[in-house]
N, C-alpha and C. Protein backbone atom coordinates (compact mmCIF):
# COMPACT_ATOMS: atom_id res chain seq x y z
N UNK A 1 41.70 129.96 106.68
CA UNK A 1 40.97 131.18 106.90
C UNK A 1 41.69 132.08 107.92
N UNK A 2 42.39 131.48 109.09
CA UNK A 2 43.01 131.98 109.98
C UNK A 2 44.49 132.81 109.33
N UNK A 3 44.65 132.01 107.92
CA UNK A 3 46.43 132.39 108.05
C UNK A 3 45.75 133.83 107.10
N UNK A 4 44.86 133.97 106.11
CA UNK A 4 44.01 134.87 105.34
C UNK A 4 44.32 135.84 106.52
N UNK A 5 43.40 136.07 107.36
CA UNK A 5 42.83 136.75 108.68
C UNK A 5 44.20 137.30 108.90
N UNK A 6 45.39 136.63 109.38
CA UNK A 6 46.38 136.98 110.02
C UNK A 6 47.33 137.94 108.69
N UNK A 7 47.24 137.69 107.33
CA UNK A 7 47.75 138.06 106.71
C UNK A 7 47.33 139.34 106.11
N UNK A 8 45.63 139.61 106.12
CA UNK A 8 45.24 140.52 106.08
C UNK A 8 45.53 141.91 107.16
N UNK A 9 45.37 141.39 108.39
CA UNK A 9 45.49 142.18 109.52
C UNK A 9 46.83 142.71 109.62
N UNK A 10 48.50 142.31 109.07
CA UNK A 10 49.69 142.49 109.38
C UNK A 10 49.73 143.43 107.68
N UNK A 11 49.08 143.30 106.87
CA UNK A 11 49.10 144.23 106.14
C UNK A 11 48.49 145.23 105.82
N UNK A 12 47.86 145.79 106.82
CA UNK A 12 47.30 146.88 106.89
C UNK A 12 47.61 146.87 108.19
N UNK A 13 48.52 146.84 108.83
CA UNK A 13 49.28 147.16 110.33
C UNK A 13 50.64 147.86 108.93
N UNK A 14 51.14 147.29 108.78
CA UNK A 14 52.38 147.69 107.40
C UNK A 14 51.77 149.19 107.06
N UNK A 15 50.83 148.91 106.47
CA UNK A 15 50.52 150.39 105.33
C UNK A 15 49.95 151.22 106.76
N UNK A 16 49.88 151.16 107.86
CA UNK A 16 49.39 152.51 108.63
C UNK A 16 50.71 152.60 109.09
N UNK A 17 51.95 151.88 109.50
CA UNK A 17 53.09 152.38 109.86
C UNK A 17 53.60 153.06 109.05
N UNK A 18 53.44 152.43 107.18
CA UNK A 18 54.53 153.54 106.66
C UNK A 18 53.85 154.61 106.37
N UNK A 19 52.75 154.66 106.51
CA UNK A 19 52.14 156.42 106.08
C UNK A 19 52.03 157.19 107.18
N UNK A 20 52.88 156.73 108.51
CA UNK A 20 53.67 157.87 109.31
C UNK A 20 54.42 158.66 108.62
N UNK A 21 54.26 159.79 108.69
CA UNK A 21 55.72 161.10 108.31
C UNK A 21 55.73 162.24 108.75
N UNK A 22 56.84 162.62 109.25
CA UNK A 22 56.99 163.98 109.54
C UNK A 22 56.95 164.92 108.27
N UNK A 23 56.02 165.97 108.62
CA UNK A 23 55.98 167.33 107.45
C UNK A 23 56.24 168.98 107.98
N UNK A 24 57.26 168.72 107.03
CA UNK A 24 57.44 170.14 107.51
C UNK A 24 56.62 171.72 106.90
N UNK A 25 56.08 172.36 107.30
CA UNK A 25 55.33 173.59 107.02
C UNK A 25 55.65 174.69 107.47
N UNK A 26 55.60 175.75 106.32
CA UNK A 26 55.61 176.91 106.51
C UNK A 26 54.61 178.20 105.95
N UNK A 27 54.27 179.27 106.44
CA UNK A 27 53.52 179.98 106.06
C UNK A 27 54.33 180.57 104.74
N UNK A 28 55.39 180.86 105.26
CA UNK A 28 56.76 181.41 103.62
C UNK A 28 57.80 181.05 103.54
N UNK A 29 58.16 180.33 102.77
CA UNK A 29 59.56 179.54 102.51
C UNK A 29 60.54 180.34 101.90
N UNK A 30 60.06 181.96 101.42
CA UNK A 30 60.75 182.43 100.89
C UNK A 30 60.85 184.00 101.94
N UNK A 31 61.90 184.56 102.20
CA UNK A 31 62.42 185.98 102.74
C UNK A 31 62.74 186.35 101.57
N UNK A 32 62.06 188.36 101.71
CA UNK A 32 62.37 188.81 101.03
C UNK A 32 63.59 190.07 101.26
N UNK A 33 64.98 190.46 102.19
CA UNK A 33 64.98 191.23 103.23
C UNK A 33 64.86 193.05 101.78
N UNK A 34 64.57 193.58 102.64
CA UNK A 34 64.91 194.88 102.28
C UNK A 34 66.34 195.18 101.50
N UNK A 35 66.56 196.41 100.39
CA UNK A 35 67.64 196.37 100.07
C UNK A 35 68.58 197.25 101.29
N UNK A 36 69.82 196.63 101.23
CA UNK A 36 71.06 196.86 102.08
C UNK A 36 72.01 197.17 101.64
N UNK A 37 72.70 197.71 102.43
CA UNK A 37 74.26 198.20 102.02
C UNK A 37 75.61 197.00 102.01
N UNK A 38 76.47 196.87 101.38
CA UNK A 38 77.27 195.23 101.64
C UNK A 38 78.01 195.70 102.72
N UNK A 39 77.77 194.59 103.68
CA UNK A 39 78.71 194.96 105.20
C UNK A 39 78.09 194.53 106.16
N UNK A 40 76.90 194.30 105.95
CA UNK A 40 75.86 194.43 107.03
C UNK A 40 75.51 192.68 106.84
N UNK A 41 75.39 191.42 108.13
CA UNK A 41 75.10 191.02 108.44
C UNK A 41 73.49 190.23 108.46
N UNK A 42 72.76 190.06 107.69
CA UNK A 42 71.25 189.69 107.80
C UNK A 42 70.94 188.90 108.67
N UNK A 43 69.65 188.66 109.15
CA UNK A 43 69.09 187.83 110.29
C UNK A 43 67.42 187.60 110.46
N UNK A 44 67.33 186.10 110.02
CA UNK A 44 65.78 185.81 109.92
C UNK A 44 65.36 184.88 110.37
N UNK A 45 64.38 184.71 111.11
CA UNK A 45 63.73 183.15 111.87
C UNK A 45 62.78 182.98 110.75
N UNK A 46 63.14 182.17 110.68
CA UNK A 46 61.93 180.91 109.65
C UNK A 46 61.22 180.33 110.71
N UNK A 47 60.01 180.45 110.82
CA UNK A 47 58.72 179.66 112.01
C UNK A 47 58.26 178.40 111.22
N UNK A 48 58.44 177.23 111.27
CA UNK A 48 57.65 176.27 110.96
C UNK A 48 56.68 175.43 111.59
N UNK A 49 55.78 174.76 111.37
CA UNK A 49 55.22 173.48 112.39
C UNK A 49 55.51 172.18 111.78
N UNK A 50 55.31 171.20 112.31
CA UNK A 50 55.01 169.68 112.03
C UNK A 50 54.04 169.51 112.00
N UNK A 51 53.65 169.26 110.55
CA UNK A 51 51.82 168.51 110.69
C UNK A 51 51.94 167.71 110.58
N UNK A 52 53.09 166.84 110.51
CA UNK A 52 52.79 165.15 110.21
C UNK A 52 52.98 164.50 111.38
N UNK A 53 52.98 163.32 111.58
CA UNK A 53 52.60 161.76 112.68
C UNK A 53 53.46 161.88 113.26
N UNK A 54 54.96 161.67 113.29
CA UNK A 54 55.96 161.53 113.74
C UNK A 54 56.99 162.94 114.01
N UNK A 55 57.91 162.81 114.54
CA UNK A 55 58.96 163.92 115.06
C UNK A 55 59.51 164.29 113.91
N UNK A 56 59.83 165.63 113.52
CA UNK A 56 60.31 165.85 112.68
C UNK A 56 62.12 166.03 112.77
N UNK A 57 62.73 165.86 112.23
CA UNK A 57 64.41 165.83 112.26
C UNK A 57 65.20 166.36 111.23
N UNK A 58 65.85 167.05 111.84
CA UNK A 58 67.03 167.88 111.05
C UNK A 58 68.30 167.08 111.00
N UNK A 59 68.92 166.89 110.02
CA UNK A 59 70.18 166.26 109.40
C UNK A 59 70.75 167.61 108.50
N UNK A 60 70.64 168.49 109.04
CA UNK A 60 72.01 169.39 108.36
C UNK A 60 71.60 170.35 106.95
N UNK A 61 71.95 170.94 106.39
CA UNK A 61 71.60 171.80 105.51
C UNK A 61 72.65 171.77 104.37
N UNK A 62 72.69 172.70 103.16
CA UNK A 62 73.76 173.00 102.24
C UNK A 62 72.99 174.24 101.64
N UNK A 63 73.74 174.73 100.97
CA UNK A 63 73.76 176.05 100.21
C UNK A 63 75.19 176.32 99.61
N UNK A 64 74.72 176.51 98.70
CA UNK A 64 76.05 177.41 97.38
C UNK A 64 77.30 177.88 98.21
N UNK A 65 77.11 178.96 99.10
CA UNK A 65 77.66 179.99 99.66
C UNK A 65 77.69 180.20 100.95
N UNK A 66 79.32 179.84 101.79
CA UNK A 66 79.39 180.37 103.08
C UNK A 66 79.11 181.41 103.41
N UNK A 67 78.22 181.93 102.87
CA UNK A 67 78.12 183.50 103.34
C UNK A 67 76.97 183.46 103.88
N UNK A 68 75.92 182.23 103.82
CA UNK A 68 74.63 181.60 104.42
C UNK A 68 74.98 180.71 105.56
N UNK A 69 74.25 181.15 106.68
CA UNK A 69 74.35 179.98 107.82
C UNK A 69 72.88 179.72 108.45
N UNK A 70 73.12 178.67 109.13
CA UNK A 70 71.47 177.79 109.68
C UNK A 70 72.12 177.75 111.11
N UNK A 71 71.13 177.78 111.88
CA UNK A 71 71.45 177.42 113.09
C UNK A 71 69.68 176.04 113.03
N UNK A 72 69.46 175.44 113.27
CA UNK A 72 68.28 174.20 113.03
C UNK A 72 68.26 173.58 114.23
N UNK A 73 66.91 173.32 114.60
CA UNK A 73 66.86 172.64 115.91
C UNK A 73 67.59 171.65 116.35
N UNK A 74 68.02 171.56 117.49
CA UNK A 74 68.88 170.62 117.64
C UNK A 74 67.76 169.11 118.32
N UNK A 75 66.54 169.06 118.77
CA UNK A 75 66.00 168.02 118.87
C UNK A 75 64.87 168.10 118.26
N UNK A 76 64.38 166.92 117.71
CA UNK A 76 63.09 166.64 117.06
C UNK A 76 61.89 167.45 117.55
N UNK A 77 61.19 168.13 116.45
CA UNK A 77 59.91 168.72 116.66
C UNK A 77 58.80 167.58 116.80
N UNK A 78 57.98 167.67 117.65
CA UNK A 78 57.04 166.61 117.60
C UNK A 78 55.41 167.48 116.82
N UNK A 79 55.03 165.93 116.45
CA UNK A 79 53.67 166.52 115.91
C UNK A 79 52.77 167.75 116.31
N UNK A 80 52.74 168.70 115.60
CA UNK A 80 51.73 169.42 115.57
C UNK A 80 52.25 170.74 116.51
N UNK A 81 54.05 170.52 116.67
CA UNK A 81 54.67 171.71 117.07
C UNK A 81 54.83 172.95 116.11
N UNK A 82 55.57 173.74 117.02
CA UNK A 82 56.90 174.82 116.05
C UNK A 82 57.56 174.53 116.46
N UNK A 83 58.91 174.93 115.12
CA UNK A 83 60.29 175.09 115.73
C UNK A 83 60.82 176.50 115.06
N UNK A 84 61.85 176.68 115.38
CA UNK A 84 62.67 177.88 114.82
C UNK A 84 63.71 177.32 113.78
N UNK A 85 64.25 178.06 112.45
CA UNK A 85 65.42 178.07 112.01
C UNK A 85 65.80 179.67 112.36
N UNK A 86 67.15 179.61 112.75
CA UNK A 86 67.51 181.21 112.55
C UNK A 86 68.57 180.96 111.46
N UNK A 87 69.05 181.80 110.27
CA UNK A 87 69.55 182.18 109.51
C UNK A 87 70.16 183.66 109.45
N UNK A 88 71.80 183.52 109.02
CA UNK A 88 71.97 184.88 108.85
C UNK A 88 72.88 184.35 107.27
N UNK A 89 72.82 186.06 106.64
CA UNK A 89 73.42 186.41 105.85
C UNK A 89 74.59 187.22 105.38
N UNK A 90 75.74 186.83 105.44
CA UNK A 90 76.82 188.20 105.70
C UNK A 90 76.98 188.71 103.72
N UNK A 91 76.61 189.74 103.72
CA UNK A 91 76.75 190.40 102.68
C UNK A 91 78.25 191.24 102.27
N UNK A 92 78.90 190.99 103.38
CA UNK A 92 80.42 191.54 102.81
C UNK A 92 81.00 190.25 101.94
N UNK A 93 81.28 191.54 100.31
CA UNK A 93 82.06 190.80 99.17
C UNK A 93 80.91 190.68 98.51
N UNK A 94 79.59 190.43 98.44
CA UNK A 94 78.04 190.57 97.76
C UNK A 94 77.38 191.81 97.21
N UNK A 95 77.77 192.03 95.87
CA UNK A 95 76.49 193.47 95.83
C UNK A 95 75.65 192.68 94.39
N UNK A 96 74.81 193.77 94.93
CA UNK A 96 73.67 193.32 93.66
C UNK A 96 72.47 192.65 93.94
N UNK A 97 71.54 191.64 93.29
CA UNK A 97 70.61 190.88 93.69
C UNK A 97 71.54 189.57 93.79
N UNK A 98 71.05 189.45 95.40
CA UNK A 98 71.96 188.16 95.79
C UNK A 98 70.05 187.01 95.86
N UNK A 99 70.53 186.20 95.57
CA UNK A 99 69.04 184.76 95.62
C UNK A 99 69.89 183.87 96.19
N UNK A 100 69.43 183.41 97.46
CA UNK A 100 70.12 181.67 97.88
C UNK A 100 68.78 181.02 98.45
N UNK A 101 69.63 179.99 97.99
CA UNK A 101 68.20 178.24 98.18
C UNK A 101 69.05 177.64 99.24
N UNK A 102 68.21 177.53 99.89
CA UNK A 102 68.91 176.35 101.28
C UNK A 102 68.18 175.04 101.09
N UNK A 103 68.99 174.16 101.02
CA UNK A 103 68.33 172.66 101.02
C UNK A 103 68.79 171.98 102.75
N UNK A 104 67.31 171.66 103.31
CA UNK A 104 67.39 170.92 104.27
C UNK A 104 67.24 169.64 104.47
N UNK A 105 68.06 169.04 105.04
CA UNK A 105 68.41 167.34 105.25
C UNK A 105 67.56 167.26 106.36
N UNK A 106 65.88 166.33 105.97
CA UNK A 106 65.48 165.79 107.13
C UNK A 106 64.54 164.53 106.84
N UNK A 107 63.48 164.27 107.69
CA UNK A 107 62.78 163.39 107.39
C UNK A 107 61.54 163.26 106.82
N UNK A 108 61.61 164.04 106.36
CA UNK A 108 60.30 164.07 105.66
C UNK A 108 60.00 162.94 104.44
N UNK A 109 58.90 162.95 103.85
CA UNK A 109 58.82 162.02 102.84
C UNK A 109 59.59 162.54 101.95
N UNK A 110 60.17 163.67 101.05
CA UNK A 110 60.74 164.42 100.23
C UNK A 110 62.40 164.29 100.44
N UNK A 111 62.44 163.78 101.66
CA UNK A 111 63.79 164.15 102.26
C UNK A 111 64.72 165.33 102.20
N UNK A 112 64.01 166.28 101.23
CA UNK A 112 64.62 167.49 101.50
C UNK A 112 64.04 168.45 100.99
N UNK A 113 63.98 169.34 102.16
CA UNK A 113 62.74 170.63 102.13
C UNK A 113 63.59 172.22 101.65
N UNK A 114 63.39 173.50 100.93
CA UNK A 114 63.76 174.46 100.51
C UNK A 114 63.20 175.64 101.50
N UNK A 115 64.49 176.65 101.62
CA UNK A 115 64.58 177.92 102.21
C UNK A 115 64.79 178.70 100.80
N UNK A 116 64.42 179.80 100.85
CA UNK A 116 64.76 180.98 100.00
C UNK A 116 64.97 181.85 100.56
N UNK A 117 66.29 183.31 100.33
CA UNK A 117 66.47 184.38 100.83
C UNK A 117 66.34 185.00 99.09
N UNK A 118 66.27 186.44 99.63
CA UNK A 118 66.41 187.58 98.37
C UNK A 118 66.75 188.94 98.67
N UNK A 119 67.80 189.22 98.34
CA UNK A 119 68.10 190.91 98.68
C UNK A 119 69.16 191.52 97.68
N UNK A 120 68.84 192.90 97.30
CA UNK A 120 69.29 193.22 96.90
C UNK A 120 70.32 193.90 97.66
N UNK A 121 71.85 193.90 97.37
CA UNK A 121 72.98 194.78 98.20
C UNK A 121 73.24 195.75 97.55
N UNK A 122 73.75 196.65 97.71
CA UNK A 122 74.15 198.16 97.33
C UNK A 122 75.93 197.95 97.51
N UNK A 123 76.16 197.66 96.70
CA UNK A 123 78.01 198.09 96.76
C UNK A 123 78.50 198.84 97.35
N UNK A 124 79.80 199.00 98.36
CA UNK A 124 80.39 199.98 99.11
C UNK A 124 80.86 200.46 97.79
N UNK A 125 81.16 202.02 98.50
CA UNK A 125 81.74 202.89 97.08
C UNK A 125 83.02 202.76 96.63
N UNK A 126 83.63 202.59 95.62
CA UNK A 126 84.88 202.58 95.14
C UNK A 126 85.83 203.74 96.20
N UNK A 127 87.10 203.17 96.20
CA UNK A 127 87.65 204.38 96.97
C UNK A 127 88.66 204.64 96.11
């Protein structure tokens, strides 16, 4: 009855540890910036919180195109914080409707969470 007891109790110690997780949230995952001229530099903070149990952690990002950069917290958000991403966009060599997806490397249950940008550029003029 005792080893029952003991075996019951360490498995449901198990299932409340692993349904710790960090979550990441945002009010908009997607920027829309205004249309621009190509040349010009973009710049946007993404505000998120952690609603989940544990610290949330950044492991790095990817996107298509160096022409996208992350700057991402450099220490763990703890439960029920904010943090900042800042992002810029250099639009020189870009005209048209530019769309980029940022995939973020962290801990979440998903292990990897999505950014969206959208802008349309205006081509410098032929010379």
């Amino acid at each position: 009855m005792r080893l029952l007891f003991a075996i019951i109790i360490l498995a449901l110690n198990s299932a409340l540890g692993f349904g710790q997780v960090a979550e990441f949230s945002l009010k908009q995952s997607v920027h829309k910036f205004p249309s621009t001229n190509e040349g010009k530099v973009l710049e946007h903070e993404f505000v998120f919180t952690n609603t989940g149990t544990i610290p949330l952690i950044f492991d790095g990002y990817s996107v298509a195109c160096t022409c996208t950069k992350l700057i991402l917290p450099e220490t763990p958000i703890q439960p029920g914080k904010q943090g900042v991403i800042k992002l810029t966009f250099d639009t020189e060599g870009k005209s048209f409707y530019q769309d980029r997806i940022i995939y973020l490397k962290t801990n979440t249950k998903k292990k990897t969470e999505k950014l969206r940008i959208k802008v349309y550029v205006e081509p410098k003029p032929i010379k």
